[in-house]
C-alpha atoms as a PDB file:
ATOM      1  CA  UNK A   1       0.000   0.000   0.000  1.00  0.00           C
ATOM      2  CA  UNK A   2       2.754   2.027   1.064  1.00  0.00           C
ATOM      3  CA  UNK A   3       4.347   2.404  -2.631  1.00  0.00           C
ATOM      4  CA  UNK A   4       0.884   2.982  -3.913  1.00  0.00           C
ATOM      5  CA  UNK A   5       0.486   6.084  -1.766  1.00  0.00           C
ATOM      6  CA  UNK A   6       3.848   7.633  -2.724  1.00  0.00           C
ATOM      7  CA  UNK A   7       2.748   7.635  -6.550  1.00  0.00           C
ATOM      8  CA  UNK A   8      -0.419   9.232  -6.157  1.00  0.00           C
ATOM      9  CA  UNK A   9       1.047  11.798  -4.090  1.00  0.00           C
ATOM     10  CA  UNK A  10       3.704  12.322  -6.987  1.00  0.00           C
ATOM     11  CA  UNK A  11       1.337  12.614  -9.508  1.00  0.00           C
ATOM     12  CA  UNK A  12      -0.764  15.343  -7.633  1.00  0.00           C
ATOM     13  CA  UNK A  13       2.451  17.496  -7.242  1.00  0.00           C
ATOM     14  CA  UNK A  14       2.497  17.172 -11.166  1.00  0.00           C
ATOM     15  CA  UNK A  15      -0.681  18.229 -11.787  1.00  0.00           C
ATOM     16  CA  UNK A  16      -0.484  21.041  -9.103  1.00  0.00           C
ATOM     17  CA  UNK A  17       3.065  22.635 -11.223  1.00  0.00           C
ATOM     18  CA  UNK A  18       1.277  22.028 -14.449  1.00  0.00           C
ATOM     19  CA  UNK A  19      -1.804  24.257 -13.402  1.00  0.00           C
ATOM     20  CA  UNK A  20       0.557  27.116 -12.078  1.00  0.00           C
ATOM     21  CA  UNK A  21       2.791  27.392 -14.699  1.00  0.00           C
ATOM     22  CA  UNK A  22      -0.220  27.179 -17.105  1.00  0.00           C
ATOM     23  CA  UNK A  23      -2.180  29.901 -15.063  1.00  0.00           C
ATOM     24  CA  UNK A  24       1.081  32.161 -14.974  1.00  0.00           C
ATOM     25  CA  UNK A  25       1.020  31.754 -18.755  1.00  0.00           C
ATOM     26  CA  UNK A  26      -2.758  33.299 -19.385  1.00  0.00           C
ATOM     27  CA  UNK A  27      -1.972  35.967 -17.017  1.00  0.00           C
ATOM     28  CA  UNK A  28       0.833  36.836 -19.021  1.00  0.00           C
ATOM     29  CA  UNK A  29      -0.520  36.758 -22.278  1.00  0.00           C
ATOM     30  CA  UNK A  30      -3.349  39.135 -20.507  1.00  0.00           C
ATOM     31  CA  UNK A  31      -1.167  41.962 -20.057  1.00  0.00           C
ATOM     32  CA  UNK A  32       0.444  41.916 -23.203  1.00  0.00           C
ATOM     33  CA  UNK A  33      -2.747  41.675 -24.715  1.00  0.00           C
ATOM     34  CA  UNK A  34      -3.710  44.914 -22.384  1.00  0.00           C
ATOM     35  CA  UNK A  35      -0.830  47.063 -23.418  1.00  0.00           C
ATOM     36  CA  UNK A  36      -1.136  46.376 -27.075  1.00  0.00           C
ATOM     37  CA  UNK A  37      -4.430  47.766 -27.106  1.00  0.00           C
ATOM     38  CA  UNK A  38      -3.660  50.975 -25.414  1.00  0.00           C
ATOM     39  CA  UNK A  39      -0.494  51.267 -27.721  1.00  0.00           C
ATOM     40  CA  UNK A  40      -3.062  50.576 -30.950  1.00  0.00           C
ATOM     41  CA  UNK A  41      -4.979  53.374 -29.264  1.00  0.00           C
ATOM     42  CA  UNK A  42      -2.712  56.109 -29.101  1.00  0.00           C
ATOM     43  CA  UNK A  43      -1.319  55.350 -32.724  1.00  0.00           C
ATOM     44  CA  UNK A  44      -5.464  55.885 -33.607  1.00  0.00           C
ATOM     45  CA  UNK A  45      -5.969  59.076 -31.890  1.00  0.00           C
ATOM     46  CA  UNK A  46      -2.890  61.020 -33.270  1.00  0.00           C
ATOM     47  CA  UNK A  47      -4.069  60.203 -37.191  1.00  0.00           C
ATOM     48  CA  UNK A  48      -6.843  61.747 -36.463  1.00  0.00           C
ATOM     49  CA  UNK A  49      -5.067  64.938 -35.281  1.00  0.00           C
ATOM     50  CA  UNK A  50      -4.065  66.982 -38.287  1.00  0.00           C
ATOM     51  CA  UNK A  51      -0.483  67.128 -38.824  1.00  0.00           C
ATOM     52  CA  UNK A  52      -0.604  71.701 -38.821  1.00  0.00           C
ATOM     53  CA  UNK A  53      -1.431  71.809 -35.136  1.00  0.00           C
ATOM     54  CA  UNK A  54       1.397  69.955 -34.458  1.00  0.00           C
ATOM     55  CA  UNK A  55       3.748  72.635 -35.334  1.00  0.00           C
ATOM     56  CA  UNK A  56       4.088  75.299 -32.569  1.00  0.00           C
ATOM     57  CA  UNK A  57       3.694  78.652 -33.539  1.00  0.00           C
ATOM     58  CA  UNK A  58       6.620  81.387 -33.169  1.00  0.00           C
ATOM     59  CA  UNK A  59       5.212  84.407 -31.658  1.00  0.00           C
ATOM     60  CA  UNK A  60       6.665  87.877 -32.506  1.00  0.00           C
ATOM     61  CA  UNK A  61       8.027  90.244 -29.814  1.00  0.00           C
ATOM     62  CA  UNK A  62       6.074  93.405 -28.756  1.00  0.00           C
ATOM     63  CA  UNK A  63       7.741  96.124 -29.322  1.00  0.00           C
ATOM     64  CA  UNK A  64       8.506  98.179 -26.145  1.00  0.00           C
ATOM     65  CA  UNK A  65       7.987 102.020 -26.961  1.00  0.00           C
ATOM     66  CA  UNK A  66       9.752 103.122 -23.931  1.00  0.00           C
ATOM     67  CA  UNK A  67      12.619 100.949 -24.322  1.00  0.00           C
ATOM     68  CA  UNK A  68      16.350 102.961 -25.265  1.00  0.00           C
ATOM     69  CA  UNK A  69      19.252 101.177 -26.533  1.00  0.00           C
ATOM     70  CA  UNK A  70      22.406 103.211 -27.376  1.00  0.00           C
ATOM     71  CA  UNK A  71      25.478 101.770 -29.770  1.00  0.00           C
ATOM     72  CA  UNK A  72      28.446  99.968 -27.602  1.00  0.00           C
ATOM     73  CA  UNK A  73      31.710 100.109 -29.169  1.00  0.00           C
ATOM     74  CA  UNK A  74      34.627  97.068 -27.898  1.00  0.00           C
ATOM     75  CA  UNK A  75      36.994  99.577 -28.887  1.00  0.00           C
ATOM     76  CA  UNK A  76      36.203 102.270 -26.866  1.00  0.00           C
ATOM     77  CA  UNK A  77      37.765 102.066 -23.169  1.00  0.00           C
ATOM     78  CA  UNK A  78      35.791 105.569 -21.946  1.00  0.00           C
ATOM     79  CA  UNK A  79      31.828 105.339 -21.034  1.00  0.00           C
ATOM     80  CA  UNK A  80      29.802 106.343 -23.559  1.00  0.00           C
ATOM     81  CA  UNK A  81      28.145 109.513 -23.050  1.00  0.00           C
ATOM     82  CA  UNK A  82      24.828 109.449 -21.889  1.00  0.00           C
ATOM     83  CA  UNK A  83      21.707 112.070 -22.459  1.00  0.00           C
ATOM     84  CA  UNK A  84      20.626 113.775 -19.429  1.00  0.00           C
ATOM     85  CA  UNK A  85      16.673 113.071 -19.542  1.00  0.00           C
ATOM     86  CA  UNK A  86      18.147 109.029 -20.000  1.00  0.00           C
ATOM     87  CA  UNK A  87      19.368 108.888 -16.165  1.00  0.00           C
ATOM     88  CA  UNK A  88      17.071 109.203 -13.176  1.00  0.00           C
ATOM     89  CA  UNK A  89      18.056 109.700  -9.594  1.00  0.00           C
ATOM     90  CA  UNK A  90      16.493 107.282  -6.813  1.00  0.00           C
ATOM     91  CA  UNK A  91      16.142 107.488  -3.733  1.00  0.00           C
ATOM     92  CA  UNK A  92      18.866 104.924  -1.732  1.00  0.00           C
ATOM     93  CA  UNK A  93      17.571 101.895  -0.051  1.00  0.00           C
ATOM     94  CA  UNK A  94      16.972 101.608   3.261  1.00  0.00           C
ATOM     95  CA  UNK A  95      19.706  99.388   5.430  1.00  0.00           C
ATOM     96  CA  UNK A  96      18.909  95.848   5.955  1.00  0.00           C
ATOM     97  CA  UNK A  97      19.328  96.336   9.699  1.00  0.00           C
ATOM     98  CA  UNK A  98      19.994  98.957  12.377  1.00  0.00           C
ATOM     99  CA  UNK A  99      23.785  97.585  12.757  1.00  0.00           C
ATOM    100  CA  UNK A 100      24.581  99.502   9.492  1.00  0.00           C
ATOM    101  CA  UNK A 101      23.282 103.005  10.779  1.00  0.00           C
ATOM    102  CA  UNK A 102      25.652 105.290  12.780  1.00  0.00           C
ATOM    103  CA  UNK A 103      25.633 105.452  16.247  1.00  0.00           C
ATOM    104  CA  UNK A 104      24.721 108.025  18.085  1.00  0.00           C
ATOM    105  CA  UNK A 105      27.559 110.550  19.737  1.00  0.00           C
ATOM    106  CA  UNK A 106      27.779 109.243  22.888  1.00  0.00           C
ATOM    107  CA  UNK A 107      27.148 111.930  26.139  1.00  0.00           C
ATOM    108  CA  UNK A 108      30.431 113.327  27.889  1.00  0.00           C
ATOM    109  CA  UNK A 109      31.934 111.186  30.549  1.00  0.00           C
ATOM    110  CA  UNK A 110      31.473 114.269  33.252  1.00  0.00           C
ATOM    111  CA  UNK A 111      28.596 116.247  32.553  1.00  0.00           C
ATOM    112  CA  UNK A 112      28.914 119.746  34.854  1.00  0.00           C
ATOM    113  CA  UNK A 113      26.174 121.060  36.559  1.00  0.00           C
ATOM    114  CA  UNK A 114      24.423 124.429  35.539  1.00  0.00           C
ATOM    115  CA  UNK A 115      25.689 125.779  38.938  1.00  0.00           C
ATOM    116  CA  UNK A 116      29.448 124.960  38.521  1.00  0.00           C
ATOM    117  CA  UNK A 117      32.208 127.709  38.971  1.00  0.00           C
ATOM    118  CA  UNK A 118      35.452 125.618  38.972  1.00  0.00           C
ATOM    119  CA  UNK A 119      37.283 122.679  40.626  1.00  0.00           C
ATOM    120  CA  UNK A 120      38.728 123.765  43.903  1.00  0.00           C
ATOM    121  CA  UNK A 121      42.709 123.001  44.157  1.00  0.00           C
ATOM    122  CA  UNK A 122      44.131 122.520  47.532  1.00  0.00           C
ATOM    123  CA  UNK A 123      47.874 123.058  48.449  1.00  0.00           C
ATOM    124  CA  UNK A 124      48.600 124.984  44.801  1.00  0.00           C
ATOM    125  CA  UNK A 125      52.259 125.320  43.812  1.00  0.00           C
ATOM    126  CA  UNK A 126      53.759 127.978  41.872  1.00  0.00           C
ATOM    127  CA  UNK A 127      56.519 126.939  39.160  1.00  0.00           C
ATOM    128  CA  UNK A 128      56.539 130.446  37.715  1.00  0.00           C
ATOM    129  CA  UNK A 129      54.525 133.341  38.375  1.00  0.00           C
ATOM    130  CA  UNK A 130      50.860 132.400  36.479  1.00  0.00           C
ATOM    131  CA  UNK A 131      51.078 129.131  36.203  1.00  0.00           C
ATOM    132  CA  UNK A 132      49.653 126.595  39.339  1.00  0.00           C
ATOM    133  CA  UNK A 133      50.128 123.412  40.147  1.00  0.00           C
ATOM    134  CA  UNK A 134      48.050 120.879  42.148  1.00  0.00           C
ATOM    135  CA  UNK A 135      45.703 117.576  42.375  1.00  0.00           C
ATOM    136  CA  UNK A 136      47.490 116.535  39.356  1.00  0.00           C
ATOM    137  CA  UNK A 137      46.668 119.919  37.279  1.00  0.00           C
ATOM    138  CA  UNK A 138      48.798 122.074  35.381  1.00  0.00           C
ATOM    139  CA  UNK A 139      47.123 125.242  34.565  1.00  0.00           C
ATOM    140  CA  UNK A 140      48.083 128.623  33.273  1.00  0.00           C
ATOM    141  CA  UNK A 141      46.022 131.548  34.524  1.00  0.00           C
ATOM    142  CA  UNK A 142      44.370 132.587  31.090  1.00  0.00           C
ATOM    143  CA  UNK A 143      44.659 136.292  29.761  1.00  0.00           C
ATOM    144  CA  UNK A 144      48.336 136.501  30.880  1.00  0.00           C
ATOM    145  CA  UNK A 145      51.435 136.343  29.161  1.00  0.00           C
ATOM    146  CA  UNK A 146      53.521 133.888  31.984  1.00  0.00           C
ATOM    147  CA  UNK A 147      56.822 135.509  33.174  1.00  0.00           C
ATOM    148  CA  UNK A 148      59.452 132.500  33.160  1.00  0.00           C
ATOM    149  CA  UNK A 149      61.416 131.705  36.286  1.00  0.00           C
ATOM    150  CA  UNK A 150      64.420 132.386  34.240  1.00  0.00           C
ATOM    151  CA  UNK A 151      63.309 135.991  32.815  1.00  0.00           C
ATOM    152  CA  UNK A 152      65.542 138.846  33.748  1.00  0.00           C
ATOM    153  CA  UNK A 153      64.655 142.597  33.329  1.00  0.00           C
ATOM    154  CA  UNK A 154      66.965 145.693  32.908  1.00  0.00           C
ATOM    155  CA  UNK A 155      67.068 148.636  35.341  1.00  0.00           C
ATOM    156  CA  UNK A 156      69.573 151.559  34.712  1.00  0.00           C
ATOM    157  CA  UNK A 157      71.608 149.416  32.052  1.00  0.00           C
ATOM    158  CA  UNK A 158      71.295 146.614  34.907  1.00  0.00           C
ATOM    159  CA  UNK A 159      69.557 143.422  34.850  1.00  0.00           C
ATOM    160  CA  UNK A 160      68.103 141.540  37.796  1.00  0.00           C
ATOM    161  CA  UNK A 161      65.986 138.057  37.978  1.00  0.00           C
ATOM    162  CA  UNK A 162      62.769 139.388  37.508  1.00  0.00           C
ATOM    163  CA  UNK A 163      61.199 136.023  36.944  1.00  0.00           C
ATOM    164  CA  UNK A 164      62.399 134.809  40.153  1.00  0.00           C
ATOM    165  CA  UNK A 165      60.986 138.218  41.936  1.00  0.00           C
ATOM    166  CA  UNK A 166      57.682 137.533  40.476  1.00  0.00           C
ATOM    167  CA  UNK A 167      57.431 133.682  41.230  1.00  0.00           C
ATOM    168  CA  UNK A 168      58.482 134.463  44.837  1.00  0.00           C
ATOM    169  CA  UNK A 169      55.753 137.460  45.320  1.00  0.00           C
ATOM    170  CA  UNK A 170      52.784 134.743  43.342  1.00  0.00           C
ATOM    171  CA  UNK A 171      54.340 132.106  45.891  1.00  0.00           C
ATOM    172  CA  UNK A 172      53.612 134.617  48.860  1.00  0.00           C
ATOM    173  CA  UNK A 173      50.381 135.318  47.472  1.00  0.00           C
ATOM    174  CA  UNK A 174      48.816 131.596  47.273  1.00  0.00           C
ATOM    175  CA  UNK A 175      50.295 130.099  50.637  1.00  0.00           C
ATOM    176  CA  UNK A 176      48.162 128.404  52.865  1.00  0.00           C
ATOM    177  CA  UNK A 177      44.950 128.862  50.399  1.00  0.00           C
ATOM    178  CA  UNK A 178      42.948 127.347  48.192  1.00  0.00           C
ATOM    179  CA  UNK A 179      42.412 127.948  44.394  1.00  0.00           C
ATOM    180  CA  UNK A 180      39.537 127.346  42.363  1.00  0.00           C
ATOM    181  CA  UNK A 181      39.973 127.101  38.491  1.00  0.00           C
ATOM    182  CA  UNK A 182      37.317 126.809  35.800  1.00  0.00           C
ATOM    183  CA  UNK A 183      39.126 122.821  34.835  1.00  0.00           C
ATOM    184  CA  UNK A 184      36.957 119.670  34.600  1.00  0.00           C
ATOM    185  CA  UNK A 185      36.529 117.630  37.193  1.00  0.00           C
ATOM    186  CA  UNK A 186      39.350 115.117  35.811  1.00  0.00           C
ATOM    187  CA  UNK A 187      42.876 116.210  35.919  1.00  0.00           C
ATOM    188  CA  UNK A 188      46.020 115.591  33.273  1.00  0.00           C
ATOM    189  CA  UNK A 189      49.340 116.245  32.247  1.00  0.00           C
ATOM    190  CA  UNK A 190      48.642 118.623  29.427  1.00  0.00           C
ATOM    191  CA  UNK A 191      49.031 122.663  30.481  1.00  0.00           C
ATOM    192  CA  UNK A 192      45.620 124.108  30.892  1.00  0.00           C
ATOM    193  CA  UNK A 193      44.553 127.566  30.325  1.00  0.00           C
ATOM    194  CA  UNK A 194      42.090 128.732  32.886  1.00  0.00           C
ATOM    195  CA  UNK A 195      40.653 131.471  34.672  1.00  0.00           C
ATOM    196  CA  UNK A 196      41.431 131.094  38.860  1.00  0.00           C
ATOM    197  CA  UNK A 197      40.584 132.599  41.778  1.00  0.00           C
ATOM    198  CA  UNK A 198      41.549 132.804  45.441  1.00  0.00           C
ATOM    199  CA  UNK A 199      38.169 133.182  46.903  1.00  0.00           C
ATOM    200  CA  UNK A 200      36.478 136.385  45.584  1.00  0.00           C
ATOM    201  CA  UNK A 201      39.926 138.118  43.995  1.00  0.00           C
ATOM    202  CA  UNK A 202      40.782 137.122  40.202  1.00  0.00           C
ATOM    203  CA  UNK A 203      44.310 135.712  40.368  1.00  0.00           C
ATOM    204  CA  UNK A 204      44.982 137.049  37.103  1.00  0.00           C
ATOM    205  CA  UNK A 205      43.732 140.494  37.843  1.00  0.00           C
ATOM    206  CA  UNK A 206      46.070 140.669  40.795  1.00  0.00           C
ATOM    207  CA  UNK A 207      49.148 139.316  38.790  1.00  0.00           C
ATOM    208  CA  UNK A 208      48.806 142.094  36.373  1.00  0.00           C
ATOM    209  CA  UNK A 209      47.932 145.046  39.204  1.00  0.00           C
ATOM    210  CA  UNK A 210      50.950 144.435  40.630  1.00  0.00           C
ATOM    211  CA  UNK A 211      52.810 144.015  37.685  1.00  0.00           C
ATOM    212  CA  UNK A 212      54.270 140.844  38.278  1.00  0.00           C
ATOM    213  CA  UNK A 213      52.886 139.417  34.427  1.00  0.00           C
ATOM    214  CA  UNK A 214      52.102 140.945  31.359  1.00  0.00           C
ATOM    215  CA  UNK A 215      48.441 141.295  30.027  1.00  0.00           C
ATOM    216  CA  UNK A 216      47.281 139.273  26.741  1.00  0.00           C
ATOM    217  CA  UNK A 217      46.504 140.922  23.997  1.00  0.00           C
ATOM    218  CA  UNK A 218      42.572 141.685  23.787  1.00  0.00           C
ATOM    219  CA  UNK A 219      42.509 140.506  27.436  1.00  0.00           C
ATOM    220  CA  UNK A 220      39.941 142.200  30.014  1.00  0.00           C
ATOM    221  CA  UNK A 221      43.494 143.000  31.590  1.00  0.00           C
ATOM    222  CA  UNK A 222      44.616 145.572  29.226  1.00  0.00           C
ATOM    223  CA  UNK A 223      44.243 148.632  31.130  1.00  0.00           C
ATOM    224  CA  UNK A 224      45.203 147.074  34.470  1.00  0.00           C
ATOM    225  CA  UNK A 225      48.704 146.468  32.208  1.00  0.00           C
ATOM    226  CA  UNK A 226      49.170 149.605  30.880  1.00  0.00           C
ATOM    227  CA  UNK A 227      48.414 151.362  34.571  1.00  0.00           C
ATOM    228  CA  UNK A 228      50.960 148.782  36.092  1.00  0.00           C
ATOM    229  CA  UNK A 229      53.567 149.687  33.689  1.00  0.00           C
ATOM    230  CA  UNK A 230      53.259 153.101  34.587  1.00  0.00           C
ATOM    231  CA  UNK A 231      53.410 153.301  37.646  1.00  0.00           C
ATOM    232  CA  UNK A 232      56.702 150.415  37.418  1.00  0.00           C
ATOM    233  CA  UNK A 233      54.993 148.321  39.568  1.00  0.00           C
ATOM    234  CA  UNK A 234      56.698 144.473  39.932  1.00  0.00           C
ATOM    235  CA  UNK A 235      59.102 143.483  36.788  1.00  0.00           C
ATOM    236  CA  UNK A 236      58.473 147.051  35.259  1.00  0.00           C
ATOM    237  CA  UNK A 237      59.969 148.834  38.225  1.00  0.00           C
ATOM    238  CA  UNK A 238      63.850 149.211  39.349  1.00  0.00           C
ATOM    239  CA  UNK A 239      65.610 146.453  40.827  1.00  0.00           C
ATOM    240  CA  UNK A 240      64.814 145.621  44.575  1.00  0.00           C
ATOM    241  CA  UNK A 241      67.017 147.102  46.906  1.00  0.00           C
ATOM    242  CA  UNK A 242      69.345 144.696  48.862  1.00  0.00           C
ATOM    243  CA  UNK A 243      71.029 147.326  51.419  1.00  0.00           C
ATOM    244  CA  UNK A 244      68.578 146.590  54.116  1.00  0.00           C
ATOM    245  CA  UNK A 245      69.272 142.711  54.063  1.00  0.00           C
ATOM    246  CA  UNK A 246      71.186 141.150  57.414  1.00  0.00           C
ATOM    247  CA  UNK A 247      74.931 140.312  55.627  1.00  0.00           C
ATOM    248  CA  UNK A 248      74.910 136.862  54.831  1.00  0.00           C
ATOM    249  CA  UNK A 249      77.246 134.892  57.056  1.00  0.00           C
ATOM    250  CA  UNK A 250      80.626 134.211  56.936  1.00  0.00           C
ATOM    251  CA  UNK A 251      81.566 130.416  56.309  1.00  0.00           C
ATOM    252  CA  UNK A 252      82.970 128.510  58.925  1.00  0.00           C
ATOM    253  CA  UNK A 253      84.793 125.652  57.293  1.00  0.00           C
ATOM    254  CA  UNK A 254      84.513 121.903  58.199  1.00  0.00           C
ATOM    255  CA  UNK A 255      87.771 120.144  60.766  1.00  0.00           C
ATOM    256  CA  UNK A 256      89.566 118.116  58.535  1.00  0.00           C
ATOM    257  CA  UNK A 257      90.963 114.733  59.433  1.00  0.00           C
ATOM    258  CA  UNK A 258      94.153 115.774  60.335  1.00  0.00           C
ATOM    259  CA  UNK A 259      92.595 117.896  62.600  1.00  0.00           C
ATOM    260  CA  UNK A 260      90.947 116.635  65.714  1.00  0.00           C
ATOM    261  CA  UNK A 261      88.243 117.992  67.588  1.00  0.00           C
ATOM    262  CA  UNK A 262      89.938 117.774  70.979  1.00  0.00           C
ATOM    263  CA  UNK A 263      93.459 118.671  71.381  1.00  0.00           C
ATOM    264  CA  UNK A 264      94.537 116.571  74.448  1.00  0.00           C
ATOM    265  CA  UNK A 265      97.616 119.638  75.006  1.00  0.00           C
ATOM    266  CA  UNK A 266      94.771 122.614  75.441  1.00  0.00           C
ATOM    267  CA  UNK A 267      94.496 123.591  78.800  1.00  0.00           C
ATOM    268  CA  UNK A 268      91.940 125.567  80.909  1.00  0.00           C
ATOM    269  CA  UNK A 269      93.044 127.842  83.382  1.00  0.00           C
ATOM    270  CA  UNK A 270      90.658 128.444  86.194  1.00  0.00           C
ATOM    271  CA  UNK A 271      91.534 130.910  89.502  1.00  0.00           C
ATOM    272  CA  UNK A 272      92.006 127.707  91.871  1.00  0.00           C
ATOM    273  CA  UNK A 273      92.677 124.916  89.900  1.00  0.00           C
ATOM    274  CA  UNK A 274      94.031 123.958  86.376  1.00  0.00           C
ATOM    275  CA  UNK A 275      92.660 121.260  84.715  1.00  0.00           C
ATOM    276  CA  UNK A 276      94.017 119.260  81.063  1.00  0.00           C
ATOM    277  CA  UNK A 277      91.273 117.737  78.726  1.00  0.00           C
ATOM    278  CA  UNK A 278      91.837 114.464  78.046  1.00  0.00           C
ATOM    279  CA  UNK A 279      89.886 112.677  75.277  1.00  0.00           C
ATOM    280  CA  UNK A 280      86.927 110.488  75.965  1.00  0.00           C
ATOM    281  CA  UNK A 281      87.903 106.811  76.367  1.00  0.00           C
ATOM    282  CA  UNK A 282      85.800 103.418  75.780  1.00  0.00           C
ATOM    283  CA  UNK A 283      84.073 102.535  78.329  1.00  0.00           C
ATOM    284  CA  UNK A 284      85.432  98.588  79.659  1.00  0.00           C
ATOM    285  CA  UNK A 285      83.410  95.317  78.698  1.00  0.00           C
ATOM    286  CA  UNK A 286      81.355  94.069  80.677  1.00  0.00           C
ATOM    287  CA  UNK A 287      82.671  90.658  82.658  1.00  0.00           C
ATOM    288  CA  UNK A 288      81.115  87.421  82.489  1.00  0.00           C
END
């Protein structure tokens, strides 16, 4: 029974690959029969398209009546010139962002009140007369020509140090006060020209009164010059006199060191006694 069952199941697989390969064969033939018709039906509707529409049609150009064209040479290495009612002037575009504008000017470090009259300077120095020193200014009392330190005036066919008459009498004049100049807050290096004052009195006023400087020209110390000069008031006047000066001291020169300071053979004589000097001697070590 057994080799009875084995060839009817071989016969079944047979006719099971003979009906797939036959089915795949009408499905096959299906499609092909498909696509021929649709390619028979495309071939049928162009013939009966005429063959004229086929052909695309060139269209002409409009002519533009505003349009300009003007002759460009190779040759030429200048610009042609251009007629004036050919170019128009726009207006520029606007920036694509705020980074490209310019800043603003930016407000002054120090901005002084409406109520300020000057920076007060403590402890002012005097270089030369009109010109001050202090809290890290330089300044130059404005309207004033500065007499130098080393200036030197003529009296009689003699000349004297002027400059250092006039520094000493400005020196006089600011010890032991205050100044206040019209400077900013912020001191430098650089020489500033201001107008100072020592509480109510106008430093540069009294510099010229008393003829220690010499007024600017257009300065509001003009006639205060010209009134100092005539009366030869400060570097305009004669020389200062020098009788009535103490004489300066002799000098009393230094012991040399061949020359002690004790001499052990001086001797001073006294009604009962006399007595030698001896020089001083080390005093002894202690002892352990």
């Amino acid at each position: 029974m057994r080799p009875l069952q084995a060839a009817v199941a071989m016969l079944v697989i047979l006719a099971m690959g003979t009906a797939i390969v036959a089915g795949g064969r009408v499905v096959r033939h299906d499609e092909d029969a498909s696509a021929g018709d649709q390619v028979q039906a495309g071939l049928e509707a162009r013939a009966e398209v005429p063959a004229a529409a086929a052909i695309p049609r060139h269209q002409a150009a409009k002519p533009e009546a505003e349009a300009h064209s003007r002759a460009i040479d190779p040759k030429v290495v200048a610009q042609p010139q251009l007629q004036a009612e050919e170019l128009e002037r726009v207006e520029p575009r606007a920036p694509l962002s705020e980074l490209a504008l310019a800043a603003p000017p930016k407000p002054p470090k120090t901005k002084m009140p409406d109520d300020w009259k000057g920076t007060k300077l403590f402890q002012p120095v005097a270089p030369a007369a009109g010109v001050i020193e202090a809290k890290g200014y330089s300044v130059a009392v404005s309207g004033i020509e500065i007499v130098k330190q080393d200036e030197t005036c003529t009296d009689g066919g003699k000349s004297w140090a002027c400059g250092i008459r006039a520094r000493t009498a400005f020196r006089a004049f600011l010890r032991g006060r205050a100044v206040v100049c019209t400077v900013p807050p912020e001191g430098g290096r650089d020489l500033i020209a201001a107008e100072c004052r020592v509480g109510k009195q106008d430093i540069g006023q009294w510099l010229i009164e008393n003829g220690w400087a010499r007024a600017a020209k257009g300065s509001p110390y003009v006639e205060a010059g010209e009134k100092a000069r005539e009366a030869k008031k400060g570097i305009f006047g004669p020389a200062p006199k020098l009788s009535g000066l103490p004489p300066v001291p002799a000098v009393v020169a230094a012991p040399t060191a061949a020359q002690p300071i004790l001499d052990p053979s001086a001797t001073t004589a006294t009604p009962s006694t006399e007595t030698t000097a001896t020089p001083p001697v080390d005093p002894p070590e202690p002892s352990e």
